[in-house]
Protein backbone atom coordinates (compact mmCIF):
# COMPACT_ATOMS: atom_id res chain seq x y z
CA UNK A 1 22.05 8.15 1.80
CA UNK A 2 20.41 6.53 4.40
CA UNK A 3 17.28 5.02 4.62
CA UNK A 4 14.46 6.11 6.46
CA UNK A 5 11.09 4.00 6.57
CA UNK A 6 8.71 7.07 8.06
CA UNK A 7 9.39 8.07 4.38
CA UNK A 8 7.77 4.83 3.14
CA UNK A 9 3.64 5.79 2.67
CA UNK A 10 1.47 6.70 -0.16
CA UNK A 11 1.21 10.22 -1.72
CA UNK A 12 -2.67 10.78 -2.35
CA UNK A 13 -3.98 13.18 -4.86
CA UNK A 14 -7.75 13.73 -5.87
CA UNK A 15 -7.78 15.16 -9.32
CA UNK A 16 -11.35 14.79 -11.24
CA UNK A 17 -12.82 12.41 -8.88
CA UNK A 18 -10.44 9.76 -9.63
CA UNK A 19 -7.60 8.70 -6.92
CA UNK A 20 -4.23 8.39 -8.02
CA UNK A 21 -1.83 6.70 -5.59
CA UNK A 22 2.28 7.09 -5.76
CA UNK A 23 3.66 4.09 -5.65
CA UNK A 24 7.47 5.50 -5.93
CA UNK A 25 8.20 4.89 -2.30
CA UNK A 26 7.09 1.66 -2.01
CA UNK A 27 9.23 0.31 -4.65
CA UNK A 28 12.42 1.87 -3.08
CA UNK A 29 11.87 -1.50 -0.85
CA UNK A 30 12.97 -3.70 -2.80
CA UNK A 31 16.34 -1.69 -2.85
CA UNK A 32 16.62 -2.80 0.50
CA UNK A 33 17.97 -5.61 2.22
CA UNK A 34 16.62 -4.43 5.32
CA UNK A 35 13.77 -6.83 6.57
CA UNK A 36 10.22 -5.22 8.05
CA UNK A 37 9.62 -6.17 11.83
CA UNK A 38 5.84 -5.36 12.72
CA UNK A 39 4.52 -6.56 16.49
CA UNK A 40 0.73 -7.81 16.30
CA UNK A 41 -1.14 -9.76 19.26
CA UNK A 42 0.55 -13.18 18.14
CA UNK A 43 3.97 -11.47 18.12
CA UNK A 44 6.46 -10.07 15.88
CA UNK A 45 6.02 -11.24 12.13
CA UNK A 46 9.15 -10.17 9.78
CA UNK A 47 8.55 -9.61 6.10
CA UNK A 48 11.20 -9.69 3.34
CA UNK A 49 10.94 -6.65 1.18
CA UNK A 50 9.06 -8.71 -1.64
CA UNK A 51 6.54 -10.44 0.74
CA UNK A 52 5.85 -6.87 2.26
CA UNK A 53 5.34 -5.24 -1.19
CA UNK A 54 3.11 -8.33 -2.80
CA UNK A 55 0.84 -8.37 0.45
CA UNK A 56 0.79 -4.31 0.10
CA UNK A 57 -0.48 -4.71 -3.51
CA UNK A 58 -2.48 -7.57 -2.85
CA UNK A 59 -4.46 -5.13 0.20
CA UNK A 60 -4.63 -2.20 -2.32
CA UNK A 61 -5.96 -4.11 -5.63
CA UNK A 62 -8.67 -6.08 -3.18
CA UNK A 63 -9.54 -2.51 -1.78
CA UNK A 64 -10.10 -1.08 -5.18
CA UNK A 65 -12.26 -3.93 -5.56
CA UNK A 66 -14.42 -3.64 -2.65
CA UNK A 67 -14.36 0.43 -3.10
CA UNK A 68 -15.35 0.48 -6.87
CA UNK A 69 -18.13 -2.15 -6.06
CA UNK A 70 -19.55 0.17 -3.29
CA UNK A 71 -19.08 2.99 -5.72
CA UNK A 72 -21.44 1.63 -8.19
CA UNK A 73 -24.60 0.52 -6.18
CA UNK A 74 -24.33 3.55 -4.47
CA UNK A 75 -24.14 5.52 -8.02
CA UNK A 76 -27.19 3.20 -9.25
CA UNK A 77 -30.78 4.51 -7.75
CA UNK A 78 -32.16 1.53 -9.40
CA UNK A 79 -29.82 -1.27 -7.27
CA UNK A 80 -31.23 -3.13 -4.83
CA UNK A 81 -30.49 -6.68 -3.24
CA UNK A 82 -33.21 -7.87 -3.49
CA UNK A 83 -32.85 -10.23 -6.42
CA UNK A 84 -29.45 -11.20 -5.37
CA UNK A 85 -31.23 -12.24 -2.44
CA UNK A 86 -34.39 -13.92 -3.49
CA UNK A 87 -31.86 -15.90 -6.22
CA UNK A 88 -30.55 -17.24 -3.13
CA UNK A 89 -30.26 -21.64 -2.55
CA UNK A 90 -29.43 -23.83 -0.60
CA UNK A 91 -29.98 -24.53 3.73
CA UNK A 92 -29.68 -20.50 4.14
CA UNK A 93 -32.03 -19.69 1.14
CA UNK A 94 -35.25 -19.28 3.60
CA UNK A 95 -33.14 -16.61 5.63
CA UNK A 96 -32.19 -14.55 2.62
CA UNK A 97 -35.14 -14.71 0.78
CA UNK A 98 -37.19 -13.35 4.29
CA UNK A 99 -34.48 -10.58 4.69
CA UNK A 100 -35.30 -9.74 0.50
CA UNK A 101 -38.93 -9.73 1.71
CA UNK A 102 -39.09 -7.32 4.47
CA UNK A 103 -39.10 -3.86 2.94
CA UNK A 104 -37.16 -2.53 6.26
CA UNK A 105 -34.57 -5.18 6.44
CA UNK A 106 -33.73 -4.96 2.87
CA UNK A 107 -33.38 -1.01 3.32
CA UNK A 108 -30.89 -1.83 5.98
CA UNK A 109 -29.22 -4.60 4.47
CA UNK A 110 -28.76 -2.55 0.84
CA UNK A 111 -26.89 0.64 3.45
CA UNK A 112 -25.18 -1.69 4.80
CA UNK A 113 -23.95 -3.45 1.71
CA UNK A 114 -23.01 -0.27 0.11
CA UNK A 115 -21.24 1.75 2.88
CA UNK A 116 -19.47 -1.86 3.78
CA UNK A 117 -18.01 -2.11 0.79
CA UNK A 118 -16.99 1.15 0.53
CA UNK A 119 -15.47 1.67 4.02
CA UNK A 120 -13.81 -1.33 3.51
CA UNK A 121 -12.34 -0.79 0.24
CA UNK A 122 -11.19 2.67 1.99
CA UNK A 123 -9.80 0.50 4.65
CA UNK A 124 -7.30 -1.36 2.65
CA UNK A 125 -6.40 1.34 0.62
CA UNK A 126 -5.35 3.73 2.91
CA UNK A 127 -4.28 0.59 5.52
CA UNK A 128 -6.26 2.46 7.90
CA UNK A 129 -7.91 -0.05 10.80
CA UNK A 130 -6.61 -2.57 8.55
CA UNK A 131 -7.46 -5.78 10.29
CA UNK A 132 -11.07 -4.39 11.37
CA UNK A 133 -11.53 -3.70 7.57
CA UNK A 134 -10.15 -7.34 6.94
CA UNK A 135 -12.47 -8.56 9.38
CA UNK A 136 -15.89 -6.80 8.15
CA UNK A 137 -14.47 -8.14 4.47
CA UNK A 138 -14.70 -11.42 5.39
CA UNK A 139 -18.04 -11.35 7.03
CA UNK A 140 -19.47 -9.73 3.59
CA UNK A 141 -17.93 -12.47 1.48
CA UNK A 142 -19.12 -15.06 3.60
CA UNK A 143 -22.47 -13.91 3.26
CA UNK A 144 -22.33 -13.75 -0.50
CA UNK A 145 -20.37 -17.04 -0.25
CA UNK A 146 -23.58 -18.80 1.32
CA UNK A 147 -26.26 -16.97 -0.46
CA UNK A 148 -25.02 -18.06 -3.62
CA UNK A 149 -22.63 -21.29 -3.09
CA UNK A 150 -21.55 -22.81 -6.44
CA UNK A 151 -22.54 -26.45 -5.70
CA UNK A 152 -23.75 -29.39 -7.92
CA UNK A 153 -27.21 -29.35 -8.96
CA UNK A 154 -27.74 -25.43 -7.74
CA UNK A 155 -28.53 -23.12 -10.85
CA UNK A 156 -29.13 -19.51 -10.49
CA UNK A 157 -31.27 -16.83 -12.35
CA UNK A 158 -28.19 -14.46 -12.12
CA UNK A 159 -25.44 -16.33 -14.47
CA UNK A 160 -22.02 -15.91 -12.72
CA UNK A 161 -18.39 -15.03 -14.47
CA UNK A 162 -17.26 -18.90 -14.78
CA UNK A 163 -18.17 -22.43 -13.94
CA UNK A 164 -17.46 -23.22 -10.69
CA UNK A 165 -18.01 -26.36 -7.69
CA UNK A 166 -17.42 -25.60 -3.98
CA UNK A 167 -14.63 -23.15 -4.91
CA UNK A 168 -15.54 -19.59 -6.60
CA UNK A 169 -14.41 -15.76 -6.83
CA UNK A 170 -15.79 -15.00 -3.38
CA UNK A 171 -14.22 -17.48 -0.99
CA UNK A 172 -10.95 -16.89 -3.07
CA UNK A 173 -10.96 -13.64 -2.26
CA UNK A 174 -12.65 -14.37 1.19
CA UNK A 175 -9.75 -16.50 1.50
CA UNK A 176 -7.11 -13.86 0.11
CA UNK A 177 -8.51 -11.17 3.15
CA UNK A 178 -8.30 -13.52 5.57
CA UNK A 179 -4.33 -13.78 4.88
CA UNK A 180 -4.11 -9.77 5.09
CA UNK A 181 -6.13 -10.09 8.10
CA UNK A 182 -3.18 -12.47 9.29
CA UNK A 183 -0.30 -10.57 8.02
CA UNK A 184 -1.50 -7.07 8.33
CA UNK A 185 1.08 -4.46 6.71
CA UNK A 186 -1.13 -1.32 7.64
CA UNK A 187 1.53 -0.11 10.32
CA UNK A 188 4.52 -0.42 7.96
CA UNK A 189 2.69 1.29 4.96
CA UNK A 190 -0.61 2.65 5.58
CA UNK A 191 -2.03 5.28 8.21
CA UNK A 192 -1.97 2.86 10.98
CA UNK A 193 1.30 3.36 11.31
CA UNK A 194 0.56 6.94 12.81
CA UNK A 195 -2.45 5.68 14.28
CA UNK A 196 -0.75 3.08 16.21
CA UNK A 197 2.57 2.87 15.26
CA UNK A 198 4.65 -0.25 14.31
CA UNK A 199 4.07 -1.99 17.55
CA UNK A 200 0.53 -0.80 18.34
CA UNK A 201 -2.54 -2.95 19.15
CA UNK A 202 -5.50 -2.58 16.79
């Protein structure tokens, strides 16, 4: 039987508010010797089967993250960011504690914090405007990246997961987006694929 790769995308089915995604397809890749060819603005990048399915997991399992994130604050009538932001040190501390104290800024900046996360979790998932989603991930992360930096001598009322220096969670994964942002996979497995097709310009 041969193989055809217009077969290759994820079955989605709501059931009970939860989002189950069939991965079935996208291991019948690694069956195949075949290599993926995908044209973006710098050219035409070629993934083997296990570099397209590890940067395909490592879009969807980032996704979930931003998505579930969004999920909660937006669940939570009690979140705010304001004491993320007013926890804030460092040379950008002044701006982030001014945005915490303006009672219209911080309404915009808490939307915008919620629906980001969640359209951009969506994003990945689905690998629908994948690199604009990549993009808008990054800017997030940097902005928790240098509200919060973990640097010598900098202590914080809100304790974090781990001990850290220069290097934490958020610029890892900052750092893990930026790669999907360079080697998108959204238009061989994801809906921008029928958006744009495999040589389309996003």
């Amino acid at each position: 039987m041969s193989w055809n790769p217009d077969n290759i995308f994820f079955n989605i089915v709501p059931s009970n508010s939860c989002l189950f995604i069939n991965f079935q397809a996208l291991f019948s890749i690694l069956q195949k010797s075949q290599k993926q060819r995908i044209m973006t603005n710098s050219g035409i990048k070629t993934f083997s089967n296990w570099q397209l399915t590890s940067l395909v997991f490592l879009r969807v399992t980032i996704g979930w993250n931003f998505l579930y994130e969004g999920l909660a604050k937006l669940t939570d009538p009690d979140w705010s960011a304001m004491g993320y932001l007013m926890d804030s040190k460092w040379i950008f501390s002044g701006i982030f504690q001014a945005m915490a104290a303006n009672q219209s800024v911080l309404s915009v900046i808490d939307f915008l914090n919620v629906w980001g996360l969640i359209l951009i979790g969506i994003g990945l998932i689905l690998g629908v405007l994948t690199r604009i989603a990549a993009v808008a991930g990054i800017i997030l992360l940097a902005f928790y990246y240098l509200s919060h930096p973990p640097l010598a001598g900098l202590r914080y009322a809100i304790p974090s997961e781990g001990n850290y220096l220069i290097i934490n969670k958020t610029l890892i994964q900052l750092i893990a987006v930026w790669a999907l942002y360079l080697f998108p996979t959204g238009r061989i497995i994801g809906i921008d694929r029928l958006i744009f097709g495999r040589s389309g310009q996003e």
